[in-house]
C-alpha atoms as a PDB file:
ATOM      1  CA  UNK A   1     116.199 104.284  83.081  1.00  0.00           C
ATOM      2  CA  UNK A   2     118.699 103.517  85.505  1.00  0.00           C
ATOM      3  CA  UNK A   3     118.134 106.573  87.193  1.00  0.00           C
ATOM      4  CA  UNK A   4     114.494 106.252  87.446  1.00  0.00           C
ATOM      5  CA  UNK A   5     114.737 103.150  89.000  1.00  0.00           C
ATOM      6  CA  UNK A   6     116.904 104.367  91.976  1.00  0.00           C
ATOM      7  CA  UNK A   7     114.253 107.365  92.269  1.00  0.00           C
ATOM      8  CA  UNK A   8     111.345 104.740  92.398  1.00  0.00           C
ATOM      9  CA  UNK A   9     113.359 102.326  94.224  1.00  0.00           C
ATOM     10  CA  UNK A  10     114.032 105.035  97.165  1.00  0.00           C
ATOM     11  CA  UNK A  11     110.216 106.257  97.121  1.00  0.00           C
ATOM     12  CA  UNK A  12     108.650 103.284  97.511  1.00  0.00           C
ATOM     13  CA  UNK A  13     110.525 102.015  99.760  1.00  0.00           C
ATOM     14  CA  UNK A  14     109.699 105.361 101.938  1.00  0.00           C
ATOM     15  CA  UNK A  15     105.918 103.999 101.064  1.00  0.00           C
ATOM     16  CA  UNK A  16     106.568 101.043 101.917  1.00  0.00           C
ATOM     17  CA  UNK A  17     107.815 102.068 105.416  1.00  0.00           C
ATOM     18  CA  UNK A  18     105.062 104.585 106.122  1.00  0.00           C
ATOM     19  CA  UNK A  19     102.288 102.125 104.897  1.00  0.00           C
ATOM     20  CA  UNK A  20     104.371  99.669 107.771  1.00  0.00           C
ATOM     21  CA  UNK A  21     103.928 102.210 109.878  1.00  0.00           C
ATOM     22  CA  UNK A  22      99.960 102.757 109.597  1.00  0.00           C
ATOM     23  CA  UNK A  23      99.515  98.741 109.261  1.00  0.00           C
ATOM     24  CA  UNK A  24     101.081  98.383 112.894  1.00  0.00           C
ATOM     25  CA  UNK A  25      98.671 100.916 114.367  1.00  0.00           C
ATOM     26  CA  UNK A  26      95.719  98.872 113.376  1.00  0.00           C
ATOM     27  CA  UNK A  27      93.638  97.468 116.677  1.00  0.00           C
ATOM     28  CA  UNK A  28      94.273  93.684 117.308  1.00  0.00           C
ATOM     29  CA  UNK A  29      91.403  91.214 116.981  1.00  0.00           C
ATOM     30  CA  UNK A  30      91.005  88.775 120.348  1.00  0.00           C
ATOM     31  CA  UNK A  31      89.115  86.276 118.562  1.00  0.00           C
ATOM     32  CA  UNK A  32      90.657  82.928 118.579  1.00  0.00           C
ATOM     33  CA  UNK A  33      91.359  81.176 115.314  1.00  0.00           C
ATOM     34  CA  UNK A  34      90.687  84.480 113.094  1.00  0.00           C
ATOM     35  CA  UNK A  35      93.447  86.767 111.404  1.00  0.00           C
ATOM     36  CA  UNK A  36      93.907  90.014 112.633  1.00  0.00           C
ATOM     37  CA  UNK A  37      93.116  93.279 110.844  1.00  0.00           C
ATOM     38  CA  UNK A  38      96.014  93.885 110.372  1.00  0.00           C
ATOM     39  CA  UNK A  39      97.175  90.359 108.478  1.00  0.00           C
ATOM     40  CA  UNK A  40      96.463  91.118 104.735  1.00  0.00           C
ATOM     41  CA  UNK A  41      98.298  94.775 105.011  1.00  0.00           C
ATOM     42  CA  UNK A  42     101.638  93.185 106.544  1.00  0.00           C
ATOM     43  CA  UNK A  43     101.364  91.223 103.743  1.00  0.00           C
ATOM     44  CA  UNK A  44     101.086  94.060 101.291  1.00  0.00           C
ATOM     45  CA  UNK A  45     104.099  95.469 103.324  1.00  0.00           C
ATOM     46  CA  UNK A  46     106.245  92.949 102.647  1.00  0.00           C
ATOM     47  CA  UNK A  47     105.879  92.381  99.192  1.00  0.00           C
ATOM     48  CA  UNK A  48     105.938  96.399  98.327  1.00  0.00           C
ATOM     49  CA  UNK A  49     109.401  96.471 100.628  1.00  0.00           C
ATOM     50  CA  UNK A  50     110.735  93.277  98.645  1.00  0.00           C
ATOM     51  CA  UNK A  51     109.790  94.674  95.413  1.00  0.00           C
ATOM     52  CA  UNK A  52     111.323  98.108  95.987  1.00  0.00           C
ATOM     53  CA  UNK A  53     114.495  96.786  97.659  1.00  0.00           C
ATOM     54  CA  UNK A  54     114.560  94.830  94.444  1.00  0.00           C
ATOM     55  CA  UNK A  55     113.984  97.751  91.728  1.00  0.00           C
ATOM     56  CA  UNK A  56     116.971  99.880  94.011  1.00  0.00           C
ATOM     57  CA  UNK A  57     119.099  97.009  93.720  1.00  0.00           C
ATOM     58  CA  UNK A  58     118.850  96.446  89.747  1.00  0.00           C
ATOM     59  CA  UNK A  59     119.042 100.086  89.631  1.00  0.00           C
ATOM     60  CA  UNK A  60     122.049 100.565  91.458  1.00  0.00           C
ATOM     61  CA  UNK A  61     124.162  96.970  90.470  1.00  0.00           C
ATOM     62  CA  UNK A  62     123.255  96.203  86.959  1.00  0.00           C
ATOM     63  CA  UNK A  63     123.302  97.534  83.854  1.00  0.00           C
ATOM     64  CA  UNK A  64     120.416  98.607  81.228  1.00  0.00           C
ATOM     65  CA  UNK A  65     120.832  97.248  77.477  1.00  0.00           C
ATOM     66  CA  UNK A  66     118.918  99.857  75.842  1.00  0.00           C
ATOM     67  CA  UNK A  67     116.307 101.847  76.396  1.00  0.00           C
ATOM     68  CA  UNK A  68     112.785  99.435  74.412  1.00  0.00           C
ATOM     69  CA  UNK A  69     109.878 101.404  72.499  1.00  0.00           C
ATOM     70  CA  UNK A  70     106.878 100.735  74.174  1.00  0.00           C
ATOM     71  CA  UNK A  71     104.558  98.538  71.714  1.00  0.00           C
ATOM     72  CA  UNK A  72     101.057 100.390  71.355  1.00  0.00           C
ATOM     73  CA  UNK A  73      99.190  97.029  71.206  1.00  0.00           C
ATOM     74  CA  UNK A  74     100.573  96.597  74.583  1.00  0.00           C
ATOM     75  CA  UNK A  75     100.123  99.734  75.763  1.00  0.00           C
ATOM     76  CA  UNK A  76      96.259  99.624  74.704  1.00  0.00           C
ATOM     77  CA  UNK A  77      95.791  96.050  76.017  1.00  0.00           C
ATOM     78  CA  UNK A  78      97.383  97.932  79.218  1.00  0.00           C
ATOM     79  CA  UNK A  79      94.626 101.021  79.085  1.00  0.00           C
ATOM     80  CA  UNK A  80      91.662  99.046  78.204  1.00  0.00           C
ATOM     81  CA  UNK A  81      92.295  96.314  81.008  1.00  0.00           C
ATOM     82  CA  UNK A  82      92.641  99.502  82.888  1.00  0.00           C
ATOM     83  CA  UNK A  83      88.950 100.536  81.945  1.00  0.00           C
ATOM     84  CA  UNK A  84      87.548  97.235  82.982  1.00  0.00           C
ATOM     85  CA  UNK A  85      88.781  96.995  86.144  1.00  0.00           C
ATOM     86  CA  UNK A  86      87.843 101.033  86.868  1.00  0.00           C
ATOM     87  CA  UNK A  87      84.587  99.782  85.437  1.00  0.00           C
ATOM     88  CA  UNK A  88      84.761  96.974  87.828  1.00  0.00           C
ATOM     89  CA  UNK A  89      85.302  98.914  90.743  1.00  0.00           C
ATOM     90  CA  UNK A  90      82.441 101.429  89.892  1.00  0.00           C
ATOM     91  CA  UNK A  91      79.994  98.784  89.764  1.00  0.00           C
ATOM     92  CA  UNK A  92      81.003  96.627  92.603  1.00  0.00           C
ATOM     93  CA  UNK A  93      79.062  98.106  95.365  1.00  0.00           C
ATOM     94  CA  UNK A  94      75.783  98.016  93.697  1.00  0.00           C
ATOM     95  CA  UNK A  95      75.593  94.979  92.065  1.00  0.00           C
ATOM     96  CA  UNK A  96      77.540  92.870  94.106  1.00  0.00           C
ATOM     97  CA  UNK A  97      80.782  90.766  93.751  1.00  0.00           C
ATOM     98  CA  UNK A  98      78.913  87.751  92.034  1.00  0.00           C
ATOM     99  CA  UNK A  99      77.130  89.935  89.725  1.00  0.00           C
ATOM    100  CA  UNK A 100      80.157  92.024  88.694  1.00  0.00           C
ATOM    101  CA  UNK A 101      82.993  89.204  89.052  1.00  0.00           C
ATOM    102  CA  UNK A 102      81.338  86.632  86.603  1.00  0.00           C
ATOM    103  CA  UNK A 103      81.158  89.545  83.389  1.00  0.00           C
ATOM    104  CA  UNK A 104      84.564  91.108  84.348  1.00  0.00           C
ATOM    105  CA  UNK A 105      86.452  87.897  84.341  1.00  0.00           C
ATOM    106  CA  UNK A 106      84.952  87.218  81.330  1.00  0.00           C
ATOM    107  CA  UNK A 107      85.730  90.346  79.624  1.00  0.00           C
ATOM    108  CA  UNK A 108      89.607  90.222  80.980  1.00  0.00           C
ATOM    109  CA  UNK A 109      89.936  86.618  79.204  1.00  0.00           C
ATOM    110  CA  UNK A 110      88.421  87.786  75.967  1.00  0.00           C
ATOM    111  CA  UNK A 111      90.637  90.857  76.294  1.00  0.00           C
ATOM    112  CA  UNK A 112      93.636  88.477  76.790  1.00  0.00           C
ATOM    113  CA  UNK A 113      92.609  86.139  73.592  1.00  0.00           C
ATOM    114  CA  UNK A 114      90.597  83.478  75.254  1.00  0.00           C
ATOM    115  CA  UNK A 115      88.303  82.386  72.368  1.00  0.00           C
ATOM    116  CA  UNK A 116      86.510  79.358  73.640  1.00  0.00           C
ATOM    117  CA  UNK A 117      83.139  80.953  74.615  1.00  0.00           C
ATOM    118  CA  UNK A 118      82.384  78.202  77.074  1.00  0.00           C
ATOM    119  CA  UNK A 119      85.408  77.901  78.890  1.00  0.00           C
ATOM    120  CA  UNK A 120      85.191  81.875  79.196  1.00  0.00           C
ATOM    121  CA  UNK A 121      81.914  81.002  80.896  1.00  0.00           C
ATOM    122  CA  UNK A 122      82.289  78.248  82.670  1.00  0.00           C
ATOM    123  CA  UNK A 123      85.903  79.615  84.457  1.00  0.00           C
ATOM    124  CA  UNK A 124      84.839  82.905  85.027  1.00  0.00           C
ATOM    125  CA  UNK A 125      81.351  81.280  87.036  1.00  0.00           C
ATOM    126  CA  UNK A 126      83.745  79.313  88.674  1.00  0.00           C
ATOM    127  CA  UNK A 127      86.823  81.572  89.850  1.00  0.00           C
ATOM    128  CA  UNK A 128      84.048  83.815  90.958  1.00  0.00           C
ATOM    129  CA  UNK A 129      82.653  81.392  93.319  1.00  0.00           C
ATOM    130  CA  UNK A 130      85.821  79.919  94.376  1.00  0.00           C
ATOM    131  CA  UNK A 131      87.116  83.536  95.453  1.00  0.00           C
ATOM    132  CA  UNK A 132      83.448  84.101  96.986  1.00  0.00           C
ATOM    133  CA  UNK A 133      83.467  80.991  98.934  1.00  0.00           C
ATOM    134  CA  UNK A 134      87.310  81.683  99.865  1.00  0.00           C
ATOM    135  CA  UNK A 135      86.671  84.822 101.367  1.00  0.00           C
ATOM    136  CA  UNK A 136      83.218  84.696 102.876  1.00  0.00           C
ATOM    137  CA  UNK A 137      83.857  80.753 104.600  1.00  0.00           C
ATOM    138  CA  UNK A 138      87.234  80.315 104.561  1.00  0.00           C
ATOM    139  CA  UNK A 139      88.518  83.965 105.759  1.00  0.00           C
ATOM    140  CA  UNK A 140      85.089  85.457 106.897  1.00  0.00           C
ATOM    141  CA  UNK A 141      85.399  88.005 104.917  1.00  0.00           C
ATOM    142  CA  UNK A 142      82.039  89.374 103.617  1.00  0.00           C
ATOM    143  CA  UNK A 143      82.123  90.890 100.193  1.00  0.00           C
ATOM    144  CA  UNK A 144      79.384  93.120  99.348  1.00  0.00           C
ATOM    145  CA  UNK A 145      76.573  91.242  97.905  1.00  0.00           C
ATOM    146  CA  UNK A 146      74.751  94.198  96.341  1.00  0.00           C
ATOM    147  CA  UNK A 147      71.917  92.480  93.558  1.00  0.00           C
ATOM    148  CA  UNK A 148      72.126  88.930  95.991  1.00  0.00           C
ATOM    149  CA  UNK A 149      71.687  90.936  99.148  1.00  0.00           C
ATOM    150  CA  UNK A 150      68.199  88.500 100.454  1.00  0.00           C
ATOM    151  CA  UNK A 151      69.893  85.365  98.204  1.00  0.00           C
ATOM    152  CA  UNK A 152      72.920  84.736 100.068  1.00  0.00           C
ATOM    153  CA  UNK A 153      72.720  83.664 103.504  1.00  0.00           C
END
């Protein structure tokens, strides 16, 4: 394992770099008051670089005690939260991030052993307008509307 994390640790901080590279070529916004394009990838730059620096270091400076069996409750939890959110992304477009948000965060806390059916409800209504409201008033960021398209002003 110890060796795979030096591999991964080198490659993605080579990523890393490269996807610094392509964020910095992005165009510059003149509006006043508004983040640039290029904000949110920079972000994603740093936090790749940060993590990889950090899987070379444990790789190279500490130890491994033991190599761990990998559970296959985990593993499925792992695949079918993998399914949703492919699901997720399939259906996005067309139906719209309200439409598609409200069911999937729904399905993720049922997945994840929430069993109170209202507060699966009510939180997933609610973190799904929060995030809509965040992004389309707060950041100006429109997310696709899809189903809401003549709704949602």
């Amino acid at each position: 394992m110890k060796r795979k994390n030096i591999i991964a640790g080198v490659v993605l901080i080579f990523i890393s770099l490269w996807y610094g590279y392509l964020t910095s070529e992005l165009p510059v916004r003149t509006l006043p008051n508004t983040p640039d394009p290029s904000f949110f990838p920079w972000i994603n730059t740093i936090i790749l670089l940060v993590l990889s620096v950090s899987l070379l270091i444990q790789g190279l400076f500490f130890t491994e005690q033991g190599e761990k069996k990998v559970d296959p409750i985990a593993a499925r939890l792992v695949a079918t939260s993998l399914g949703l959110f492919c699901i997720y992304l399939l259906i996005l477009p067309s139906l719209g991030f309200v439409v598609a948000s409200i069911p999937f965060f729904a399905g993720m806390m049922v997945l994840f052993e929430e069993r109170r059916p209202v507060w699966v409800a009510s939180s997933s209504v609610a973190v799904t307008v929060l995030l809509f409201s965040a992004f389309r008033y707060g950041f100006g960021v429109l997310l696709p509307l899809g189903v809401m398209d003549g709704l949602i002003p």
